[in-house]
PDB file of N, CA and C in Angstrom:
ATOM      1  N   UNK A   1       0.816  -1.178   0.000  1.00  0.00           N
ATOM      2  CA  UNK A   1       0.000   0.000   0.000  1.00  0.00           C
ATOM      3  C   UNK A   1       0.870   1.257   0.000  1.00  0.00           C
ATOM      4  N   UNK A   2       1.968   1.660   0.970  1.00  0.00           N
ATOM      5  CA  UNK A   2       2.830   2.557   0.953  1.00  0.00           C
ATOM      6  C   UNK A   2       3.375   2.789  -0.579  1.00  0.00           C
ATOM      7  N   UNK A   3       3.723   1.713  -1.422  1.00  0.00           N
ATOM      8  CA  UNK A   3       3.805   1.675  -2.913  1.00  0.00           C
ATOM      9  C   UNK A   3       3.004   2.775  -4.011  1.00  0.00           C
ATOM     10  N   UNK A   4       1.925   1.831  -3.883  1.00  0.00           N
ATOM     11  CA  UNK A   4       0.951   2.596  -4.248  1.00  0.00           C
ATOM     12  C   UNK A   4       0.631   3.959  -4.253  1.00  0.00           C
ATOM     13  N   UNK A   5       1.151   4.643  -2.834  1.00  0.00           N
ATOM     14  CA  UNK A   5       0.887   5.898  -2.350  1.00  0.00           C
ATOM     15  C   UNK A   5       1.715   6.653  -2.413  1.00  0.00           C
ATOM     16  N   UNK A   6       2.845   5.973  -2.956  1.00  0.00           N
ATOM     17  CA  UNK A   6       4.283   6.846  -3.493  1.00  0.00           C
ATOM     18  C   UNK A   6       4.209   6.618  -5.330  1.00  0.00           C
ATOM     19  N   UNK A   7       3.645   5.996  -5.832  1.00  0.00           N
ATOM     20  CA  UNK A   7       3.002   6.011  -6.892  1.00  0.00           C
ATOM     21  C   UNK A   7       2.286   7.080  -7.330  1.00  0.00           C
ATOM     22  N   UNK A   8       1.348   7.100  -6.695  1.00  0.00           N
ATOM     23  CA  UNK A   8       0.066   7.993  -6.897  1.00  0.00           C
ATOM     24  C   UNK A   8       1.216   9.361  -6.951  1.00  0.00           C
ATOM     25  N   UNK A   9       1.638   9.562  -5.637  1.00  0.00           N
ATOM     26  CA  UNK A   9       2.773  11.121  -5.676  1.00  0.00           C
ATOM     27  C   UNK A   9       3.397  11.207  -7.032  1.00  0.00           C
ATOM     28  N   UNK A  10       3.880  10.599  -7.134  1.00  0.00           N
ATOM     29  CA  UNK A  10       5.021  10.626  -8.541  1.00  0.00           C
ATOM     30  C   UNK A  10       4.425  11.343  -9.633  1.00  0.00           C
ATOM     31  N   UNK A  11       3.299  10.263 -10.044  1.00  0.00           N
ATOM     32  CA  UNK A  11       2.329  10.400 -11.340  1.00  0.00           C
ATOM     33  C   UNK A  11       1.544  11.800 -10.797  1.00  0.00           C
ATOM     34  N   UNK A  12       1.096  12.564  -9.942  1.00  0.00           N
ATOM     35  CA  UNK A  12       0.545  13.589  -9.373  1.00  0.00           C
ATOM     36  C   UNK A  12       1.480  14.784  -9.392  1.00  0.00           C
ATOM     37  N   UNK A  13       2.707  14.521  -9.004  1.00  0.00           N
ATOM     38  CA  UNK A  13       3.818  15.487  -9.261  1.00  0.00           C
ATOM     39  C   UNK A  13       4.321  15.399 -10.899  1.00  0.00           C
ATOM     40  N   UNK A  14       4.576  14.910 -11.455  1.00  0.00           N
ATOM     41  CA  UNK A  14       4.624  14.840 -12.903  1.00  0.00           C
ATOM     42  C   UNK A  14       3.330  15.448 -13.559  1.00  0.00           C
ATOM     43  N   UNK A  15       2.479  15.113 -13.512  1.00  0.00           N
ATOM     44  CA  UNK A  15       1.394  15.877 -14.266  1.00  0.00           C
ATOM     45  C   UNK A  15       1.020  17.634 -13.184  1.00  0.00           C
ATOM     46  N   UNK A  16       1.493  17.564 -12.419  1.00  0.00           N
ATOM     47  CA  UNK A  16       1.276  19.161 -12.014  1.00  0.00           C
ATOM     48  C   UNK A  16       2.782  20.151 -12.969  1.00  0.00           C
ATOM     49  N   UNK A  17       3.661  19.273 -12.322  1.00  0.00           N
ATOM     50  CA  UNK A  17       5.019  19.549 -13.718  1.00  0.00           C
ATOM     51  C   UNK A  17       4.614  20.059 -15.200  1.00  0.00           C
ATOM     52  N   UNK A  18       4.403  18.759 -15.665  1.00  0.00           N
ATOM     53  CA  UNK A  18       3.934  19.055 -17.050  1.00  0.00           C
ATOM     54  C   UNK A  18       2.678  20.670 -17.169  1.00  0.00           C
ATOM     55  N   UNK A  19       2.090  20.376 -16.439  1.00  0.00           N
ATOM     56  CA  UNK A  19       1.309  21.263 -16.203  1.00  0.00           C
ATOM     57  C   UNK A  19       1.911  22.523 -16.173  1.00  0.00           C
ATOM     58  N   UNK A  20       1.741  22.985 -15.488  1.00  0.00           N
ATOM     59  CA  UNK A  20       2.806  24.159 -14.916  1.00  0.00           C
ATOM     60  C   UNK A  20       3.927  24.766 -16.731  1.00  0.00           C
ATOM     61  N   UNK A  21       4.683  23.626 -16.909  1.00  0.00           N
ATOM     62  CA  UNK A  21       5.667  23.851 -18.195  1.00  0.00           C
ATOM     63  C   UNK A  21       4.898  24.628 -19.083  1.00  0.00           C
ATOM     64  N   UNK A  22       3.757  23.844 -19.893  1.00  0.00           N
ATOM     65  CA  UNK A  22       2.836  24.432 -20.588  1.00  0.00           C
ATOM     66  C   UNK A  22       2.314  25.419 -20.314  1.00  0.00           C
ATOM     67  N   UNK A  23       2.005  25.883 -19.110  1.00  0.00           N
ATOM     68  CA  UNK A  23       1.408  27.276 -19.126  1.00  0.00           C
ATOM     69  C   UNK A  23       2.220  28.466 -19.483  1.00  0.00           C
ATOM     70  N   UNK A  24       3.258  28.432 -18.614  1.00  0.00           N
ATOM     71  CA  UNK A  24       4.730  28.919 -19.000  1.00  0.00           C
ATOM     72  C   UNK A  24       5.611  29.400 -20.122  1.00  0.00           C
ATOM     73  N   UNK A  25       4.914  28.106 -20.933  1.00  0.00           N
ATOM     74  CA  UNK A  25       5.308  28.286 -22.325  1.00  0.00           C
ATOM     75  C   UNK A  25       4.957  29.335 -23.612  1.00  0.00           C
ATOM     76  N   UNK A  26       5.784  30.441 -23.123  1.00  0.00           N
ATOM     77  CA  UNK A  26       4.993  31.339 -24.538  1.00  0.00           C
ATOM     78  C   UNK A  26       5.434  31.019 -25.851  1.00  0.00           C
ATOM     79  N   UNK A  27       5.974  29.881 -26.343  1.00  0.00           N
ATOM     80  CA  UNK A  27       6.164  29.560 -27.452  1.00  0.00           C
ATOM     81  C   UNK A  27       5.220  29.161 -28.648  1.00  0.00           C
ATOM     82  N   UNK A  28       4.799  30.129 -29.673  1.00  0.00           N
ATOM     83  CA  UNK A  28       3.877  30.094 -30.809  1.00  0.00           C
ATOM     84  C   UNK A  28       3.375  31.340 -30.077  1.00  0.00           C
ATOM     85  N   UNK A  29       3.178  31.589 -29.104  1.00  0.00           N
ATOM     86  CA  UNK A  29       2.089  32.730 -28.657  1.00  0.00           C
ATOM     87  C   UNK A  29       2.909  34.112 -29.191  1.00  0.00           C
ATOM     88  N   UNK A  30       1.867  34.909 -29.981  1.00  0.00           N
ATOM     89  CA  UNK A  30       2.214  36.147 -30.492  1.00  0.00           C
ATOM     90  C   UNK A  30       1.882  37.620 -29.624  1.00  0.00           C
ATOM     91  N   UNK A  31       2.076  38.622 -29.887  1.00  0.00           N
ATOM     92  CA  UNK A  31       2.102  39.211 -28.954  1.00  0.00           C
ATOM     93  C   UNK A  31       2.316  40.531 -30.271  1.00  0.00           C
ATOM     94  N   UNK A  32       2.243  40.380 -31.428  1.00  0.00           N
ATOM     95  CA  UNK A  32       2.154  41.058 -32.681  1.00  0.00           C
ATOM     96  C   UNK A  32       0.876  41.920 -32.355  1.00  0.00           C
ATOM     97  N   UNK A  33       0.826  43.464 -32.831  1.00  0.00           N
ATOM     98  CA  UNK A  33      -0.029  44.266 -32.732  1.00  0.00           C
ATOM     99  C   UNK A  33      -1.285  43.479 -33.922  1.00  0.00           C
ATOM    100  N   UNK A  34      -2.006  43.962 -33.729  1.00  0.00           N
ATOM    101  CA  UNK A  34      -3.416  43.491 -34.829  1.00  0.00           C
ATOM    102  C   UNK A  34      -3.967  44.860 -35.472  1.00  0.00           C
ATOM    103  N   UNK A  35      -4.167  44.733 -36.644  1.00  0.00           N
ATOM    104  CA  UNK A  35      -5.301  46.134 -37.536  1.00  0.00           C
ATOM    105  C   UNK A  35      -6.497  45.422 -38.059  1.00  0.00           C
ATOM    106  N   UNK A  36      -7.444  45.347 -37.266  1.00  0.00           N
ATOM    107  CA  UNK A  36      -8.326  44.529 -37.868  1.00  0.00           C
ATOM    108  C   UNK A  36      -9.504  45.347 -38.771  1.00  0.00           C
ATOM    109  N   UNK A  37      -9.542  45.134 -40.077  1.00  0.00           N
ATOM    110  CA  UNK A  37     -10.457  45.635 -41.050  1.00  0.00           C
ATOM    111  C   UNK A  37     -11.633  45.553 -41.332  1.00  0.00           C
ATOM    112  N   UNK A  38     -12.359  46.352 -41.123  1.00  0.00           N
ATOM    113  CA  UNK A  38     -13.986  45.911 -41.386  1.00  0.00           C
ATOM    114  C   UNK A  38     -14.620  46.253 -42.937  1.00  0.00           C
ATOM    115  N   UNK A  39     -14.826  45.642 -43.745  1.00  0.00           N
ATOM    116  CA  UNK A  39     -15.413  46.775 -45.284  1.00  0.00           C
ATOM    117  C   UNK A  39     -16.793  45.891 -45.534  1.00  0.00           C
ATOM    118  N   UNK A  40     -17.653  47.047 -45.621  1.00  0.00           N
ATOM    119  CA  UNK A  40     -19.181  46.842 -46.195  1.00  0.00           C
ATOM    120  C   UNK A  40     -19.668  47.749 -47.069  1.00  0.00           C
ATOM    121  N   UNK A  41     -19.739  47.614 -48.512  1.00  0.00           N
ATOM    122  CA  UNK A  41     -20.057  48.303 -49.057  1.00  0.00           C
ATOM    123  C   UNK A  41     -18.594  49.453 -49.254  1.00  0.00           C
ATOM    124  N   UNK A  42     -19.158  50.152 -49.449  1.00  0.00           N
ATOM    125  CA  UNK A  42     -18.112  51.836 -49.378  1.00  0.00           C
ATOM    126  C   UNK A  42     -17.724  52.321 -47.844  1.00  0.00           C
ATOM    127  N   UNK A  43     -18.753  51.155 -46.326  1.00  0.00           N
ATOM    128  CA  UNK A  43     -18.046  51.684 -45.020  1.00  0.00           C
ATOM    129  C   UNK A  43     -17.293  50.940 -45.000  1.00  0.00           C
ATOM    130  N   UNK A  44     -15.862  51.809 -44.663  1.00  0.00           N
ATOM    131  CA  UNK A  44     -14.596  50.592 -44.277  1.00  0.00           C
ATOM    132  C   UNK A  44     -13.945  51.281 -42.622  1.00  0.00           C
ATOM    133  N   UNK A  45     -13.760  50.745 -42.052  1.00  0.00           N
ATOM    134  CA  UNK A  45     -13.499  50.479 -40.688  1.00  0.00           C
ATOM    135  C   UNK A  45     -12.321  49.923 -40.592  1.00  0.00           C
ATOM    136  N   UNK A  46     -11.307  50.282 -39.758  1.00  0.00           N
ATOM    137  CA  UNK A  46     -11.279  51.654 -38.773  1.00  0.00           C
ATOM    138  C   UNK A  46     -10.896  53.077 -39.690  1.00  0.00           C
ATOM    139  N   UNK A  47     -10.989  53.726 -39.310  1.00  0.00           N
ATOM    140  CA  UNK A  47     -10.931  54.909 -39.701  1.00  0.00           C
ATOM    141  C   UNK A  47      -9.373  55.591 -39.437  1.00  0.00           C
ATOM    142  N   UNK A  48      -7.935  55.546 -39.774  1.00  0.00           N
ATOM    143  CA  UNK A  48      -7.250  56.260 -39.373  1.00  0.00           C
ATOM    144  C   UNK A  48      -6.306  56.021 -37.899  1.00  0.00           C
ATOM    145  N   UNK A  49      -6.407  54.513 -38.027  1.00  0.00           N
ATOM    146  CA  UNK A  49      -6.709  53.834 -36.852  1.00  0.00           C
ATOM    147  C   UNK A  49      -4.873  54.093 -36.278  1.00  0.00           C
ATOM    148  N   UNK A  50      -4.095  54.569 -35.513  1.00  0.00           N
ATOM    149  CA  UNK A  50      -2.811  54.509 -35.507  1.00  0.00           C
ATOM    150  C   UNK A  50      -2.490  53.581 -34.630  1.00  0.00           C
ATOM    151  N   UNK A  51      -1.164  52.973 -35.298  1.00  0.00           N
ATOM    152  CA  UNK A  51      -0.649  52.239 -34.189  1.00  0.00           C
ATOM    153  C   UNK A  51       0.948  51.876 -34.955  1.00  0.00           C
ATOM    154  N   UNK A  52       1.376  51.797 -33.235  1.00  0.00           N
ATOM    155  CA  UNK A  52       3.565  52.238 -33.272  1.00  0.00           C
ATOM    156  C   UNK A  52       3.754  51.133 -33.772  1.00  0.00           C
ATOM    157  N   UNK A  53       4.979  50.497 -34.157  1.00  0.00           N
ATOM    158  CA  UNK A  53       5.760  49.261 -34.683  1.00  0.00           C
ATOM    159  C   UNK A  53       6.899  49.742 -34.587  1.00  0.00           C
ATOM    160  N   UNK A  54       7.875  48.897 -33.838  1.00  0.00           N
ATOM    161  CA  UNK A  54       9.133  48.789 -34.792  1.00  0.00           C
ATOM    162  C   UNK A  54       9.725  48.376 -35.831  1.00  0.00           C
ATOM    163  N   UNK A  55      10.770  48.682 -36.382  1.00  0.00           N
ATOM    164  CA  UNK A  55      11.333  48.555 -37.776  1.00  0.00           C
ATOM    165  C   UNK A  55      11.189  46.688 -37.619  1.00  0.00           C
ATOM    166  N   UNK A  56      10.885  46.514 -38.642  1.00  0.00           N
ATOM    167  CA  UNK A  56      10.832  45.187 -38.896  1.00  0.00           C
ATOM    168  C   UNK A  56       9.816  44.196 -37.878  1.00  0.00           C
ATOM    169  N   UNK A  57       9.121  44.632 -37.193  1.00  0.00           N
ATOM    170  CA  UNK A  57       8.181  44.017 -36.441  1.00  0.00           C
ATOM    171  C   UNK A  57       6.959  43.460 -37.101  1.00  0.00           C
ATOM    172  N   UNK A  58       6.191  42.632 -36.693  1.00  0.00           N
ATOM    173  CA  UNK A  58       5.475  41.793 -37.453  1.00  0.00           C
ATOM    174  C   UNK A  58       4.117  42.945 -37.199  1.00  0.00           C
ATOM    175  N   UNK A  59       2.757  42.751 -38.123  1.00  0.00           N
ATOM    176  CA  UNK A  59       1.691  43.520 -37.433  1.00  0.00           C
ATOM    177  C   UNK A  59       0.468  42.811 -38.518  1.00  0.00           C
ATOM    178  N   UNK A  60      -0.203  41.870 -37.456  1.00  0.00           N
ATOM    179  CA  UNK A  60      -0.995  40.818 -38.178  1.00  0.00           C
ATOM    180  C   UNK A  60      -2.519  41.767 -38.702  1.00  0.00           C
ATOM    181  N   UNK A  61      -3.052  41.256 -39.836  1.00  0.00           N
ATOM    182  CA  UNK A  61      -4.010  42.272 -40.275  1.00  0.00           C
ATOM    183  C   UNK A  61      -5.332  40.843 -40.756  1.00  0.00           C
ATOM    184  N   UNK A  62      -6.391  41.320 -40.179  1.00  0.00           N
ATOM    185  CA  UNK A  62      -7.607  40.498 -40.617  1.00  0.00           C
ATOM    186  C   UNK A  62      -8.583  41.671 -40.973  1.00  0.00           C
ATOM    187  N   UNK A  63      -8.940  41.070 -42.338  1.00  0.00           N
ATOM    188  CA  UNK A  63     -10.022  42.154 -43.444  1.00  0.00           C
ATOM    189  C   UNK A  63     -11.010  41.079 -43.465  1.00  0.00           C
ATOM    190  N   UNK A  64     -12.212  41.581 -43.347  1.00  0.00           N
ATOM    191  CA  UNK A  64     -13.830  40.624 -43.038  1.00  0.00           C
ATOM    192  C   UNK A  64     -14.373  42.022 -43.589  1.00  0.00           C
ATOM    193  N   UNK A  65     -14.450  41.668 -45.339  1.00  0.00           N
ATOM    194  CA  UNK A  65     -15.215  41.719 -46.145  1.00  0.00           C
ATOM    195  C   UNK A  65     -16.171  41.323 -46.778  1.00  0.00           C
ATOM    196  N   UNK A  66     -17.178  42.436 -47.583  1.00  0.00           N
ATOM    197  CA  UNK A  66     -18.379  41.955 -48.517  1.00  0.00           C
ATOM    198  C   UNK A  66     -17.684  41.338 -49.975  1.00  0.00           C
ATOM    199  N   UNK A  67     -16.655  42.184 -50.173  1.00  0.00           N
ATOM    200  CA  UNK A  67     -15.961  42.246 -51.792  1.00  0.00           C
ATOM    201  C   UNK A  67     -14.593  42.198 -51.640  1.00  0.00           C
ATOM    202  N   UNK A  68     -13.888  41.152 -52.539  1.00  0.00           N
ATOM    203  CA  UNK A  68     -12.914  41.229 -52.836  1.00  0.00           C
ATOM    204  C   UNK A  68     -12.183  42.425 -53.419  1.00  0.00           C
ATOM    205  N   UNK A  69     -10.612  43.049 -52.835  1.00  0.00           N
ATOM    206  CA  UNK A  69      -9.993  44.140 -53.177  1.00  0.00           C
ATOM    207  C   UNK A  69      -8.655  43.762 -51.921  1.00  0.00           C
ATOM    208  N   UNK A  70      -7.836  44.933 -52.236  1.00  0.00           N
ATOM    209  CA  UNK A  70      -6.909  45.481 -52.435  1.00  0.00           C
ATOM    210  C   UNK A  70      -6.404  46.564 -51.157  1.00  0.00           C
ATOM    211  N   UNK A  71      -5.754  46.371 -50.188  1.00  0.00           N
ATOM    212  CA  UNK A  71      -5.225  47.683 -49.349  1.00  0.00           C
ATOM    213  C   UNK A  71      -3.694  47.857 -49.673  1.00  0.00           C
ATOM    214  N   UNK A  72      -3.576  49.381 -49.878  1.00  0.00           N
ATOM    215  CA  UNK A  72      -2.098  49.797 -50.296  1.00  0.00           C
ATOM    216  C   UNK A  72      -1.198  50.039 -48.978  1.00  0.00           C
ATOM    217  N   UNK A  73      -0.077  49.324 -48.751  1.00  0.00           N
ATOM    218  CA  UNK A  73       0.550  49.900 -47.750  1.00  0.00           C
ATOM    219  C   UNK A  73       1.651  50.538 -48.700  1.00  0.00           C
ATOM    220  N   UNK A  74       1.472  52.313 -47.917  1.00  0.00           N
ATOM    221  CA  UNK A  74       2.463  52.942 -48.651  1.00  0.00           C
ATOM    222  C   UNK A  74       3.495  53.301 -48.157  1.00  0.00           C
ATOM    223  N   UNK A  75       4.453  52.395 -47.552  1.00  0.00           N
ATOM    224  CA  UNK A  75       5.664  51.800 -47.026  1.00  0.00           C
ATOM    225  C   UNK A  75       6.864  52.058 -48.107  1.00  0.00           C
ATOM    226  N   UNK A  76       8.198  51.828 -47.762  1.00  0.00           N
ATOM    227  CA  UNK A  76       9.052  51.962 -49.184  1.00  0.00           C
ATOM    228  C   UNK A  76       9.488  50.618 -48.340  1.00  0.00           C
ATOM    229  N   UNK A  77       9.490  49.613 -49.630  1.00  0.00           N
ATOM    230  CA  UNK A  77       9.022  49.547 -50.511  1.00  0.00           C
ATOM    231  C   UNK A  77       7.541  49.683 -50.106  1.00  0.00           C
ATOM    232  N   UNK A  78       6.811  49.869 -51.725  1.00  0.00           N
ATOM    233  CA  UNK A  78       5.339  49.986 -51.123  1.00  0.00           C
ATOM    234  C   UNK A  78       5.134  48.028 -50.760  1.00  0.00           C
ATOM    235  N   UNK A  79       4.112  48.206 -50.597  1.00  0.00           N
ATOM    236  CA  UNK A  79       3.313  46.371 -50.468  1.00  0.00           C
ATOM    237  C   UNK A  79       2.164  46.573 -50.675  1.00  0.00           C
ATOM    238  N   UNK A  80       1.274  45.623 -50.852  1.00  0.00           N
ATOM    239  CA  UNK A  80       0.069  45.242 -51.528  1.00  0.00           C
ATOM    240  C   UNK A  80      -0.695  43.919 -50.753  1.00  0.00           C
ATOM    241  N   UNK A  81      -2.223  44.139 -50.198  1.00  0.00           N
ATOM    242  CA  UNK A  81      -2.583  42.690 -49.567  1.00  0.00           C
ATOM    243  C   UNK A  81      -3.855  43.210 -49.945  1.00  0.00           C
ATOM    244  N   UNK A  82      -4.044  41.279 -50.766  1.00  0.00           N
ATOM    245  CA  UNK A  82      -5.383  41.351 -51.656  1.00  0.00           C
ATOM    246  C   UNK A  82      -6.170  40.577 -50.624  1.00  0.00           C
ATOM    247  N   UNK A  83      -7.342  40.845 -50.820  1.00  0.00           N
ATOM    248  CA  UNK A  83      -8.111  40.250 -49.789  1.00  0.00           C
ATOM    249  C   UNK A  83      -9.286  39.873 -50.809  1.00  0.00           C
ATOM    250  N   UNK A  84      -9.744  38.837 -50.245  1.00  0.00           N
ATOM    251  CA  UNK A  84     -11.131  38.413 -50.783  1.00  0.00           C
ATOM    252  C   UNK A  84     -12.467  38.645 -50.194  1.00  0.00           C
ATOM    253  N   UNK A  85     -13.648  38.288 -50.512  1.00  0.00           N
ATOM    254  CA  UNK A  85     -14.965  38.113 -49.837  1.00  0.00           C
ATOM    255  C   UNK A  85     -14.766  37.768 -48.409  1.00  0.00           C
ATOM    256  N   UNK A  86     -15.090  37.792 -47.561  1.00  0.00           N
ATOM    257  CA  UNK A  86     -15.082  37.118 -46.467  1.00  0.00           C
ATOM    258  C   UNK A  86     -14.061  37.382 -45.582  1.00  0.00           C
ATOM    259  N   UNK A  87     -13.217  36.664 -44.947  1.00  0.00           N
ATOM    260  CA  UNK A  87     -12.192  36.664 -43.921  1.00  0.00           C
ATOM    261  C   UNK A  87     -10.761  36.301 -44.707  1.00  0.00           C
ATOM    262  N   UNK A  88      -9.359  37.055 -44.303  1.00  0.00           N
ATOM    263  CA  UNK A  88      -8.313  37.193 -45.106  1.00  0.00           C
ATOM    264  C   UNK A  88      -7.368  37.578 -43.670  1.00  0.00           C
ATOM    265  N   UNK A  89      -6.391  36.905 -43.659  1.00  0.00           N
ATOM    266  CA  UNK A  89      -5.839  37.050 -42.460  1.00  0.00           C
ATOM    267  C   UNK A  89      -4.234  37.364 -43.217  1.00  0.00           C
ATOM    268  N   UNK A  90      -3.262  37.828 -42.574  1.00  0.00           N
ATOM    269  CA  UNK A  90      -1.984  38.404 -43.429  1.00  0.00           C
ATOM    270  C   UNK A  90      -1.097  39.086 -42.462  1.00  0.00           C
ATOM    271  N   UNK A  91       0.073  38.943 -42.986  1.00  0.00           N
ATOM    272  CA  UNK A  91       0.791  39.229 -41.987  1.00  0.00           C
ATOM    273  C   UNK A  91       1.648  40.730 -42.676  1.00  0.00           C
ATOM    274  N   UNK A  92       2.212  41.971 -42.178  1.00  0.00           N
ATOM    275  CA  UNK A  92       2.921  43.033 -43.053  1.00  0.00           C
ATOM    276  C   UNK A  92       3.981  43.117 -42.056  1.00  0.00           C
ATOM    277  N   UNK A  93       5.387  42.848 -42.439  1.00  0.00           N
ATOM    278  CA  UNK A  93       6.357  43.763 -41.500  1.00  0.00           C
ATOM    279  C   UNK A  93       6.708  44.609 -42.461  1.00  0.00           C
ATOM    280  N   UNK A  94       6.976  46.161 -41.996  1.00  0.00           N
ATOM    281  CA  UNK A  94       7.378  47.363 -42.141  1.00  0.00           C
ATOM    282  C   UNK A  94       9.109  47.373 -41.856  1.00  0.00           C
ATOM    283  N   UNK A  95      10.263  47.563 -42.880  1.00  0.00           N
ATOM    284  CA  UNK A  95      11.837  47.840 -42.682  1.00  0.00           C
ATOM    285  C   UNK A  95      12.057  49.321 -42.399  1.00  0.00           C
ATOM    286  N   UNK A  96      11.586  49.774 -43.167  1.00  0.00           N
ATOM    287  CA  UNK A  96      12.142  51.713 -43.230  1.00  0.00           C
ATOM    288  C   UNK A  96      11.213  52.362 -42.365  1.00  0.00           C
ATOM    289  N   UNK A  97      11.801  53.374 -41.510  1.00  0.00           N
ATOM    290  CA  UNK A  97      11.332  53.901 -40.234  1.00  0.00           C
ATOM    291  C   UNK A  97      10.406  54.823 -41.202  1.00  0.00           C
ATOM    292  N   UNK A  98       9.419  55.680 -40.582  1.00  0.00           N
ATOM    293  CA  UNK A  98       8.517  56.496 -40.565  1.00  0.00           C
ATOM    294  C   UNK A  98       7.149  56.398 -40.328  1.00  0.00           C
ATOM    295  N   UNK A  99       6.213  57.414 -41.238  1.00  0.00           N
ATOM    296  CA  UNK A  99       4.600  56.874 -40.979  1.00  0.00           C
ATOM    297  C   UNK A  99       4.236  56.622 -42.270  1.00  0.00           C
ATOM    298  N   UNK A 100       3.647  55.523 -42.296  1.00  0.00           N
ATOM    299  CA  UNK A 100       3.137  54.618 -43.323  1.00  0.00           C
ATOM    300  C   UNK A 100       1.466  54.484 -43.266  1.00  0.00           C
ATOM    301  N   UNK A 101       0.781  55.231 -44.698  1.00  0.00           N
ATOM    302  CA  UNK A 101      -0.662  54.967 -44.559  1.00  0.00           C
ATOM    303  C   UNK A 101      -1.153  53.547 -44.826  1.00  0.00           C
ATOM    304  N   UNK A 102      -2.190  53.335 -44.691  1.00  0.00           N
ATOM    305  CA  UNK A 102      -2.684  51.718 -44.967  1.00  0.00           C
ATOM    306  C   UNK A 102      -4.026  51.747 -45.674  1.00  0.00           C
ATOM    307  N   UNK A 103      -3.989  52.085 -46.906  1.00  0.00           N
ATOM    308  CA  UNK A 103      -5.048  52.594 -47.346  1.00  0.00           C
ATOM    309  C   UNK A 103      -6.337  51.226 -48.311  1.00  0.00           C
ATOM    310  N   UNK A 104      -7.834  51.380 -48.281  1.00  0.00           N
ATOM    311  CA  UNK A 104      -8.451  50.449 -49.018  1.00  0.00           C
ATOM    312  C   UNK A 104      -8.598  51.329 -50.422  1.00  0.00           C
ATOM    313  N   UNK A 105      -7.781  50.120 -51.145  1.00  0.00           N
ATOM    314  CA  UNK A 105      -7.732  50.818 -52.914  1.00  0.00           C
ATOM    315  C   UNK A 105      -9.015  51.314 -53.585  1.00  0.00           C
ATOM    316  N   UNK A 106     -10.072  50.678 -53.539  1.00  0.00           N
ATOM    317  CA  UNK A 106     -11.505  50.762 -53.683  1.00  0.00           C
ATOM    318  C   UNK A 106     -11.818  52.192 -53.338  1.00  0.00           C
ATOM    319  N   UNK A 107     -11.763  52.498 -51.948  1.00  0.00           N
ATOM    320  CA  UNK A 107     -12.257  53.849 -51.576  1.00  0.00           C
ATOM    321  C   UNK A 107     -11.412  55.149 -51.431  1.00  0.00           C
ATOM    322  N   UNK A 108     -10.301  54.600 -51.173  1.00  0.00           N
ATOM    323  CA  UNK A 108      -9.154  55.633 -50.880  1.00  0.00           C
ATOM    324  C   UNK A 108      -9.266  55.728 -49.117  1.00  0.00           C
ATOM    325  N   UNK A 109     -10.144  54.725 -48.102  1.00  0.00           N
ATOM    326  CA  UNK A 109     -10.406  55.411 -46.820  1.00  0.00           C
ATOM    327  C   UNK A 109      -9.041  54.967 -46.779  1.00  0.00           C
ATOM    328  N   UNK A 110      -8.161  55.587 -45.706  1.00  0.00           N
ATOM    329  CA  UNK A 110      -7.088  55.382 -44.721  1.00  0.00           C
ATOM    330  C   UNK A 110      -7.208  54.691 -43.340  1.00  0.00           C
ATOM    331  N   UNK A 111      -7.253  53.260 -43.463  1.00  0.00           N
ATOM    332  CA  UNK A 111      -7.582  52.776 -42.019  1.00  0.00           C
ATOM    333  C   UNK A 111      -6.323  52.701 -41.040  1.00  0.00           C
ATOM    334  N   UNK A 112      -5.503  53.222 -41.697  1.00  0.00           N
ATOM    335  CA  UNK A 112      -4.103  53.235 -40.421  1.00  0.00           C
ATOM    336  C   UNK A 112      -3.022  54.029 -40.591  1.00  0.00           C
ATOM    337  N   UNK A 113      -2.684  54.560 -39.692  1.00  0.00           N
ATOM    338  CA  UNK A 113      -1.464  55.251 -40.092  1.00  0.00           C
ATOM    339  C   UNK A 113      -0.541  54.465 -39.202  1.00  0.00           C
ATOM    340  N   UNK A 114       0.657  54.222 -39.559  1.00  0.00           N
ATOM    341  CA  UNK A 114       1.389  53.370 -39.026  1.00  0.00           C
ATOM    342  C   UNK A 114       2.702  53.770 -38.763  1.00  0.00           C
ATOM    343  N   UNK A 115       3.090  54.153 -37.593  1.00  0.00           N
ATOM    344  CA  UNK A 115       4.322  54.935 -36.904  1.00  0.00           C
ATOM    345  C   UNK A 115       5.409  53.956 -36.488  1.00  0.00           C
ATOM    346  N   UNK A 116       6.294  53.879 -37.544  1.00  0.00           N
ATOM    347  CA  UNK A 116       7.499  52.709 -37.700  1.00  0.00           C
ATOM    348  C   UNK A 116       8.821  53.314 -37.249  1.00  0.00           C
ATOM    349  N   UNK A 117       9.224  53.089 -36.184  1.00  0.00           N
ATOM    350  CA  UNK A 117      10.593  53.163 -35.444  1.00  0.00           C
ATOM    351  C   UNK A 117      11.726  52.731 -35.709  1.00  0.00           C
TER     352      UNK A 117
END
């Protein structure tokens, strides 16, 4: 019985272990700013929306659209992310410091200005 009950500990301390590791673990977990896009029709959302980055930092972008199109990032170099109907998820890092608009080609709105360090 004492067996058993040093058993049970082991397998109880190992899975609180394991436990514990995993939580711990920020590995895969992002921590990347988000611009998330809204377009219906001619309203496109956000409006001018700013947000900082550093040079070369990642800045994940989801567009949940009616219509397939086009946002210009006017970055040097410029870049380009086509999006379709529906949900479009994408990733932009920015190299050259300054402010960078993020514009929907369709309307011309400016949903971001983007302040690159």
């Amino acid at each position: 019985m004492r067996i058993t009950r040093l058993a049970a500990a082991l397998v109880a301390a190992a899975i609180t272990a394991t436990a514990l590791a995993s939580c711990s673990d920020d590995e895969g977990s992002t921590d990347a700013p988000v611009l998330s896009v809204t377009i219906e029709g001619a309203d496109v959302r956000p409006n001018a929306q700013a947000i900082d980055l550093a040079s070369g930092e990642e800045l994940e972008v989801e567009v949940e659209s009616d219509r397939a199109g086009e946002l210009h990032v006017h970055a040097k170099p410029e870049q380009y992310l086509e999006f379709d109907a529906g949900t479009t998820h994408a990733t932009l890092v920015i190299t050259t410091p300054g402010s960078v608009e993020v514009e929907d080609h369709e309307t011309g709105a400016v949903v971001a200005l983007l302040q690159v360090r």
